[in-house]
N, C-alpha and C. Protein backbone atom coordinates (compact mmCIF):
# COMPACT_ATOMS: atom_id res chain seq x y z
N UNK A 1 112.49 48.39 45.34
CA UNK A 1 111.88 49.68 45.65
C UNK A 1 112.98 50.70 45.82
N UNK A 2 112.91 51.60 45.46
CA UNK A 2 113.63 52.99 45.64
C UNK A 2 112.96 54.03 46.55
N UNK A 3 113.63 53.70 48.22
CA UNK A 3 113.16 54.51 49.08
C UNK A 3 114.22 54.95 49.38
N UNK A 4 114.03 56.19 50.19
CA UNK A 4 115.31 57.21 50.75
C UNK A 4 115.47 56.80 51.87
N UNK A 5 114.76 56.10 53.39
CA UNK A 5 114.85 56.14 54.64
C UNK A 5 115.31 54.52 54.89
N UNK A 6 114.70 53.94 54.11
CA UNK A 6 114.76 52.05 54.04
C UNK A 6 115.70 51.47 52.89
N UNK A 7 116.46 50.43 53.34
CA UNK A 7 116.90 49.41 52.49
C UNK A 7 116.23 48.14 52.04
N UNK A 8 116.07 48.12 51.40
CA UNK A 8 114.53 46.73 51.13
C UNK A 8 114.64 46.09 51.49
N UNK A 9 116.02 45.22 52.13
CA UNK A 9 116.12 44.41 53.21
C UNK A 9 115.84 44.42 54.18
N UNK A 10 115.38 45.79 54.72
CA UNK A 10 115.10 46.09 56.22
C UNK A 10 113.35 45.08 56.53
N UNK A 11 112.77 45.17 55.07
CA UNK A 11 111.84 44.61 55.33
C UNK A 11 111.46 43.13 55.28
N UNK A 12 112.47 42.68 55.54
CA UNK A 12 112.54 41.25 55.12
C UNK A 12 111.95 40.03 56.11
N UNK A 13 111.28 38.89 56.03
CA UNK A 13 111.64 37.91 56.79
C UNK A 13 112.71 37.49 57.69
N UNK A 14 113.24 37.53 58.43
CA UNK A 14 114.58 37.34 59.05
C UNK A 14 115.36 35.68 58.64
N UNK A 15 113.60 34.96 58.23
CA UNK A 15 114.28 33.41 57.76
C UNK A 15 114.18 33.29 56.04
N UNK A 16 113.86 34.59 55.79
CA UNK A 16 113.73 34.43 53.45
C UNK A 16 114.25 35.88 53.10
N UNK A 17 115.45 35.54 53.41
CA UNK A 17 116.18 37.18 52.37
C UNK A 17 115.41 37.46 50.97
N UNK A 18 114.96 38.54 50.51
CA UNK A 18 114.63 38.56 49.55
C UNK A 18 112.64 38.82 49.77
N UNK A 19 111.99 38.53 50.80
CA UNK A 19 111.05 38.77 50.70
C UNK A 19 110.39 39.82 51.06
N UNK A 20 111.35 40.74 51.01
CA UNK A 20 110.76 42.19 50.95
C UNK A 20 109.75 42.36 49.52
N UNK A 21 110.01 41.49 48.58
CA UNK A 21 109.47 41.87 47.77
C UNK A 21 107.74 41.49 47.69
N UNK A 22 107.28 40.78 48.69
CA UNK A 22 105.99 40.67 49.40
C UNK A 22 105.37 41.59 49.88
N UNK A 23 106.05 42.89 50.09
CA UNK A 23 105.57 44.08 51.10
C UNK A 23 104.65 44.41 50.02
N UNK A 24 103.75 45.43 50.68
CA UNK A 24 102.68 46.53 49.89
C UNK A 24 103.56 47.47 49.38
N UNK A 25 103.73 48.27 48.23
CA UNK A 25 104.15 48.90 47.68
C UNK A 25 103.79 50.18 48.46
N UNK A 26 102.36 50.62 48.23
CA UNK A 26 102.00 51.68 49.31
C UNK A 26 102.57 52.21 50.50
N UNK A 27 102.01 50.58 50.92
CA UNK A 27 102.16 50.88 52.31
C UNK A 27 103.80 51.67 53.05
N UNK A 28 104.55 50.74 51.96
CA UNK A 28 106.11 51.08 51.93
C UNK A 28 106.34 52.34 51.68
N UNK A 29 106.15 52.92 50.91
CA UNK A 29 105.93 54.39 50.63
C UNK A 29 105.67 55.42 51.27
N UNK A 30 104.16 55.13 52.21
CA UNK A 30 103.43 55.56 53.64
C UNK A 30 104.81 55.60 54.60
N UNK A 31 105.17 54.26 54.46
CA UNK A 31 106.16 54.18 55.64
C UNK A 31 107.56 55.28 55.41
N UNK A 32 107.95 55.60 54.29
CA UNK A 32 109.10 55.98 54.06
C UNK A 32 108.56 57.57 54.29
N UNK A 33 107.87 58.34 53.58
CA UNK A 33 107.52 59.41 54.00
C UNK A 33 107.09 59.38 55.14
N UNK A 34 106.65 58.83 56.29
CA UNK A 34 106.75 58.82 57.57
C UNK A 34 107.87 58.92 58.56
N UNK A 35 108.67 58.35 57.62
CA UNK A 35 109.93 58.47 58.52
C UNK A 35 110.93 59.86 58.41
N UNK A 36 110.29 60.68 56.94
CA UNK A 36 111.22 62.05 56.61
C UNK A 36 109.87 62.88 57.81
N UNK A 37 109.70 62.55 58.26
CA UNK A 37 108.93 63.87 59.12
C UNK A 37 109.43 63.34 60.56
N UNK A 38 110.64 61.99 60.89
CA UNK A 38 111.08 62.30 62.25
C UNK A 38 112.54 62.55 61.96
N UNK A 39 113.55 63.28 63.25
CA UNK A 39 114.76 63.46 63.01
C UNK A 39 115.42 62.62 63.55
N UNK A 40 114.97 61.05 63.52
CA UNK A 40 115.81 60.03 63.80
C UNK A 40 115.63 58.95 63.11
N UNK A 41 116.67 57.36 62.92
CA UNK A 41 116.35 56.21 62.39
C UNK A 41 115.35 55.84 63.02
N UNK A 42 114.97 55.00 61.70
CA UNK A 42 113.86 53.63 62.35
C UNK A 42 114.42 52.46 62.25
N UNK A 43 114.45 51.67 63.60
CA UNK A 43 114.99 50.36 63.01
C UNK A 43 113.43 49.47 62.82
N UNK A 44 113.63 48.46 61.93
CA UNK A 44 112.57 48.33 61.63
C UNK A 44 112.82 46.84 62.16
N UNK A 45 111.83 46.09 63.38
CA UNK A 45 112.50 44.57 63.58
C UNK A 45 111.44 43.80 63.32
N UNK A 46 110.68 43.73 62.14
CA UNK A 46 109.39 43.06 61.78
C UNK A 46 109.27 43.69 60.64
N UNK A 47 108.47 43.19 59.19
CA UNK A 47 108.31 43.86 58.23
C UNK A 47 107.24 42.29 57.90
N UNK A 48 107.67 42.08 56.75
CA UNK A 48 106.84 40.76 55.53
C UNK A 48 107.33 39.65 57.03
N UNK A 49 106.00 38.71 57.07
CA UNK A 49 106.68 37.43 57.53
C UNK A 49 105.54 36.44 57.19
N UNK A 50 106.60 35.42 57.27
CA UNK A 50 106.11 34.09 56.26
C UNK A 50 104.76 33.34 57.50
N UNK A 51 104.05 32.43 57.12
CA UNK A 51 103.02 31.93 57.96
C UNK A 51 104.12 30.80 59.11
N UNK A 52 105.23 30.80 58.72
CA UNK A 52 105.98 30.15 59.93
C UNK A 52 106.75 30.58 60.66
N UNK A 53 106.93 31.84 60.71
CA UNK A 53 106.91 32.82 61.33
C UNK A 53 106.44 33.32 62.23
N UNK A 54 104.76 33.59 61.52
CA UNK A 54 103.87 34.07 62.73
C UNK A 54 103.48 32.96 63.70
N UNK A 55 103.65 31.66 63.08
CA UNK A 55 103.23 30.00 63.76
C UNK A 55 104.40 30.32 65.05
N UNK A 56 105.48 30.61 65.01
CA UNK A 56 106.65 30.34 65.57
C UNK A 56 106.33 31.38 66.85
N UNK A 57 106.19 32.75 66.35
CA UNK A 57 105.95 33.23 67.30
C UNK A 57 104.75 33.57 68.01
N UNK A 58 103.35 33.22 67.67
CA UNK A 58 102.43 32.71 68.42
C UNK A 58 102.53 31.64 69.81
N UNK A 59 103.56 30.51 69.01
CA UNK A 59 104.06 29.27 69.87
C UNK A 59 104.79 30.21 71.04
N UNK A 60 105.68 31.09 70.46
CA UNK A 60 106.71 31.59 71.50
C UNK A 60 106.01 32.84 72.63
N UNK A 61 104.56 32.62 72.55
CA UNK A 61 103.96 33.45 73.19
C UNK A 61 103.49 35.30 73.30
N UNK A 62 104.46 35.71 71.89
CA UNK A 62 103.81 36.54 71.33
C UNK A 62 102.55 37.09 71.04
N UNK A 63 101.94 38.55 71.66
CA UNK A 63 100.45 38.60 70.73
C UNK A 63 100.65 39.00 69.35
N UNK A 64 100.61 37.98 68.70
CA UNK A 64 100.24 38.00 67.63
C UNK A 64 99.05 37.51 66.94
N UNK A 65 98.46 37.97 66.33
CA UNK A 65 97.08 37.92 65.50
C UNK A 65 97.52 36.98 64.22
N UNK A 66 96.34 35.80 64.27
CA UNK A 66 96.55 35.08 63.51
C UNK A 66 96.23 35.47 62.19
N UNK A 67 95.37 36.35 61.86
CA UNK A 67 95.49 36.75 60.57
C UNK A 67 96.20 38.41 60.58
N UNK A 68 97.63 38.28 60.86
CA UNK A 68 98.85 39.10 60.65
C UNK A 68 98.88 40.55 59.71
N UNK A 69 98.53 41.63 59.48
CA UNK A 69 98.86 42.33 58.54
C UNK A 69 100.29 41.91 57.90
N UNK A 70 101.31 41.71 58.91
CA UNK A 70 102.98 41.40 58.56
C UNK A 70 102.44 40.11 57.41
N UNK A 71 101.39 39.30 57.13
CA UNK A 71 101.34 38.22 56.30
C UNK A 71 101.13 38.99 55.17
N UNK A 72 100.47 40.17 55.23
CA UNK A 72 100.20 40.55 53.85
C UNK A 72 101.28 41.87 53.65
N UNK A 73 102.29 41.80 54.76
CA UNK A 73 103.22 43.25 53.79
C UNK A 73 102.71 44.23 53.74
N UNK A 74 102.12 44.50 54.70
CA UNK A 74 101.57 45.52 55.25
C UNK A 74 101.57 45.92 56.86
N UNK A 75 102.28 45.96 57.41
CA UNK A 75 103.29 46.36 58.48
C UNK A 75 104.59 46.23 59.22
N UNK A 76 104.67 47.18 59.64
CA UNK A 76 106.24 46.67 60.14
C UNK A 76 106.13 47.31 61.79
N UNK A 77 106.98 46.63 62.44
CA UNK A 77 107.01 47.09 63.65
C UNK A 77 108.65 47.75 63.79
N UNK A 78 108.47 49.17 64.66
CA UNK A 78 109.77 49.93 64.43
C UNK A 78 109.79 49.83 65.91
N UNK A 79 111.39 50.45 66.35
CA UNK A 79 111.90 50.25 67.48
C UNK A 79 111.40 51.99 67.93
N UNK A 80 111.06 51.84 69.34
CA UNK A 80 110.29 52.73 69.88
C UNK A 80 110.59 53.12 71.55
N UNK A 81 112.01 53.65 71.76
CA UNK A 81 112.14 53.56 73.08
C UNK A 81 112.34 54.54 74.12
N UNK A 82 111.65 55.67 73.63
CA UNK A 82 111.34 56.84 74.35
C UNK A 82 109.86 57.33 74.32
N UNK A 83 109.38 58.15 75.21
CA UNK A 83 108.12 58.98 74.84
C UNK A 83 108.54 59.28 73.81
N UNK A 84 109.20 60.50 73.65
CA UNK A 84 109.22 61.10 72.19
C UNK A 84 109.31 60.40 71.15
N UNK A 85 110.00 59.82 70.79
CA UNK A 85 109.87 58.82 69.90
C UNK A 85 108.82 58.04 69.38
N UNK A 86 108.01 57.07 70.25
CA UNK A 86 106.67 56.68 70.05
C UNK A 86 105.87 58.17 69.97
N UNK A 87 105.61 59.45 70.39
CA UNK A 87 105.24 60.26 69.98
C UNK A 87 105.12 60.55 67.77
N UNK A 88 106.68 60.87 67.91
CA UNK A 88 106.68 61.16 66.89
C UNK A 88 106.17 60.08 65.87
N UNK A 89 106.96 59.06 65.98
CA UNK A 89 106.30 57.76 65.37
C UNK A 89 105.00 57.73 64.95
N UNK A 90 103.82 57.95 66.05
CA UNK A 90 102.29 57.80 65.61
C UNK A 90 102.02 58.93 65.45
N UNK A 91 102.70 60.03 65.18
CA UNK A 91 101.95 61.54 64.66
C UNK A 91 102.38 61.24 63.39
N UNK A 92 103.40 60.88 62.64
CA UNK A 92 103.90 61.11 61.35
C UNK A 92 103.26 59.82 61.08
N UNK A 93 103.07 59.03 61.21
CA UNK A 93 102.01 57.62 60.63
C UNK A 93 100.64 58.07 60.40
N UNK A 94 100.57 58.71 61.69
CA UNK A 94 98.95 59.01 61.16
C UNK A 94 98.82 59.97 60.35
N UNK A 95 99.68 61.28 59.97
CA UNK A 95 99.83 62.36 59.08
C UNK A 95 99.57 61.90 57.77
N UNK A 96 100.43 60.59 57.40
CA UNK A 96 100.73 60.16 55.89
C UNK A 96 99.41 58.97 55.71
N UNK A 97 98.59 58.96 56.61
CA UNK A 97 97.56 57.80 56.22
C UNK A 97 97.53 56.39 56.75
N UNK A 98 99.02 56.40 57.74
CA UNK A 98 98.78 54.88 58.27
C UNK A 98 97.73 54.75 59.72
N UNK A 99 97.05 54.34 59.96
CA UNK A 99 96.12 54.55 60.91
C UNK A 99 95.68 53.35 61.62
N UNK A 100 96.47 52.21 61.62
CA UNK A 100 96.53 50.99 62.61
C UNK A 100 97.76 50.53 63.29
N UNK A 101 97.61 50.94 64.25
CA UNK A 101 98.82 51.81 65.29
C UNK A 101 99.10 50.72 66.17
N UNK A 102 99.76 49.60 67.01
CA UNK A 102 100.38 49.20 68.10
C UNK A 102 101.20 49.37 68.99
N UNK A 103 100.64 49.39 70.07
CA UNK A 103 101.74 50.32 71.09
C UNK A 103 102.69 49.21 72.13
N UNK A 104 103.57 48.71 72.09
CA UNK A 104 103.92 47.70 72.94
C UNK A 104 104.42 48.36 73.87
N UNK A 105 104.03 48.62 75.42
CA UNK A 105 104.08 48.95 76.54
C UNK A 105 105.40 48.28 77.25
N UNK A 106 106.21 47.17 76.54
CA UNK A 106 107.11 46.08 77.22
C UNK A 106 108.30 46.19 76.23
N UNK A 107 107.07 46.17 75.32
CA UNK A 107 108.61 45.54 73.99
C UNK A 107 109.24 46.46 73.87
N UNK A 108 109.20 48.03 73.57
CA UNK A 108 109.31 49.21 73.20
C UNK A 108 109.63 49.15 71.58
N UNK A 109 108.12 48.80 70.87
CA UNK A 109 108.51 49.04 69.46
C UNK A 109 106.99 49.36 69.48
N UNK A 110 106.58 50.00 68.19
CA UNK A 110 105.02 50.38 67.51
C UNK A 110 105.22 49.66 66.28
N UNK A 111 103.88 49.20 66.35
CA UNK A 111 103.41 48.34 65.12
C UNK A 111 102.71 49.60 64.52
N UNK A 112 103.27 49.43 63.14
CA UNK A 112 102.03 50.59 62.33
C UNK A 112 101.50 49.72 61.05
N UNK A 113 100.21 49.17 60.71
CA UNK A 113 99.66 48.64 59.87
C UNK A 113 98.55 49.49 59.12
N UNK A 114 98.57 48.68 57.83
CA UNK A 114 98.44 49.09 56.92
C UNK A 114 96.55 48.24 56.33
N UNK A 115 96.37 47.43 57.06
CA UNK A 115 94.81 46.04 56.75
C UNK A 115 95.24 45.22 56.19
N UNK A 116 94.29 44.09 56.00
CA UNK A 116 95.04 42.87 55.30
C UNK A 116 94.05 42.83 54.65
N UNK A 117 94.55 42.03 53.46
CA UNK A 117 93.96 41.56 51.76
C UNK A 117 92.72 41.60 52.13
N UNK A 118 91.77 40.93 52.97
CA UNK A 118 90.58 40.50 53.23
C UNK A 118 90.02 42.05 53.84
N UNK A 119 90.63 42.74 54.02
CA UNK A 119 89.56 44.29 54.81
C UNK A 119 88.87 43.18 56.37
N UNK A 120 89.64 43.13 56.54
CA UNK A 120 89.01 42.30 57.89
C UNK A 120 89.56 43.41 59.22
N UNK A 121 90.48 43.87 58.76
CA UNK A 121 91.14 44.79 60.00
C UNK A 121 90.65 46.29 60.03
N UNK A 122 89.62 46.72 61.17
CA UNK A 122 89.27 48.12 60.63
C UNK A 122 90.78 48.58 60.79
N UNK A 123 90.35 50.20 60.26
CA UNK A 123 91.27 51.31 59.94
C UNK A 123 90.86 52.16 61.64
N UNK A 124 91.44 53.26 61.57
CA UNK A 124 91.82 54.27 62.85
C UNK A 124 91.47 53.32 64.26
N UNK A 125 91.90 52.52 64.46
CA UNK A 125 92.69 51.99 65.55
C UNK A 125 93.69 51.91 66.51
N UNK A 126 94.42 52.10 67.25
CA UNK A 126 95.10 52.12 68.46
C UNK A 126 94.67 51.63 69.39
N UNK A 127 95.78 50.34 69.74
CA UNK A 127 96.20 49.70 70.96
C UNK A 127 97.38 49.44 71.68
N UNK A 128 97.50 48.48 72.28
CA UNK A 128 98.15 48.54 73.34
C UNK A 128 98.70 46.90 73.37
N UNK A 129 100.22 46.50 73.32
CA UNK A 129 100.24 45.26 73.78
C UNK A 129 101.19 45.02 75.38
């Protein structure tokens, strides 16, 4: 992919270099013009992840949802550690069309998703982990 804000590695598995190429094309896109409307990086510490992955960190007590948008490459979770920041974050997500929002209250990152293959995940959502 040829984005201006991301390196395609950013979206990777942390255990399968190379599987950025699993992401949604879209969604990636959504994400990159999201990020030219804040005046800071995103680190991105979640993107594509494999089903042993999400197994791993379910086990490790994570909320994670067993049927994952991250399974279908269609979200990423960015680092989020100010008001402003999570501000800007879910105004420019929701501007460009991403509209399934996670707010981690602990972790300090936002999940912004995109639905999974099955349409099982509604759209304009916001929560809270």
């Amino acid at each position: 992919m040829n984005l201006k804000y991301f390196k395609n590695e950013e979206f990777d598995d942390k255990d399968l270099p190379g599987s950025w190429v699993n992401m949604d094309r879209k969604f990636v896109e959504l994400c990159d013009l999201a990020r030219s409307k804040c005046d800071f990086p995103w680190k991105i510490t979640s993107g594509f992840r494999t089903q042993d992955t999400l197994n791993r960190l379910i086990a490790q007590g994570y909320k994670a949802s067993p049927t994952s948008e991250h399974l279908d490459g269609k979200a990423i979770d960015v680092v989020a550690t100010t008001d402003s920041q999570r501000f800007d974050i879910v105004s420019a997500a929701m501007e460009v069309g991403i509209s399934r929002i996670g707010i981690s209250t602990k972790g300090g990152f936002i999940h912004l998703g995109f639905g999974d293959r099955n349409n099982s995940k509604n759209a304009n959502r916001i929560w809270t982990y």
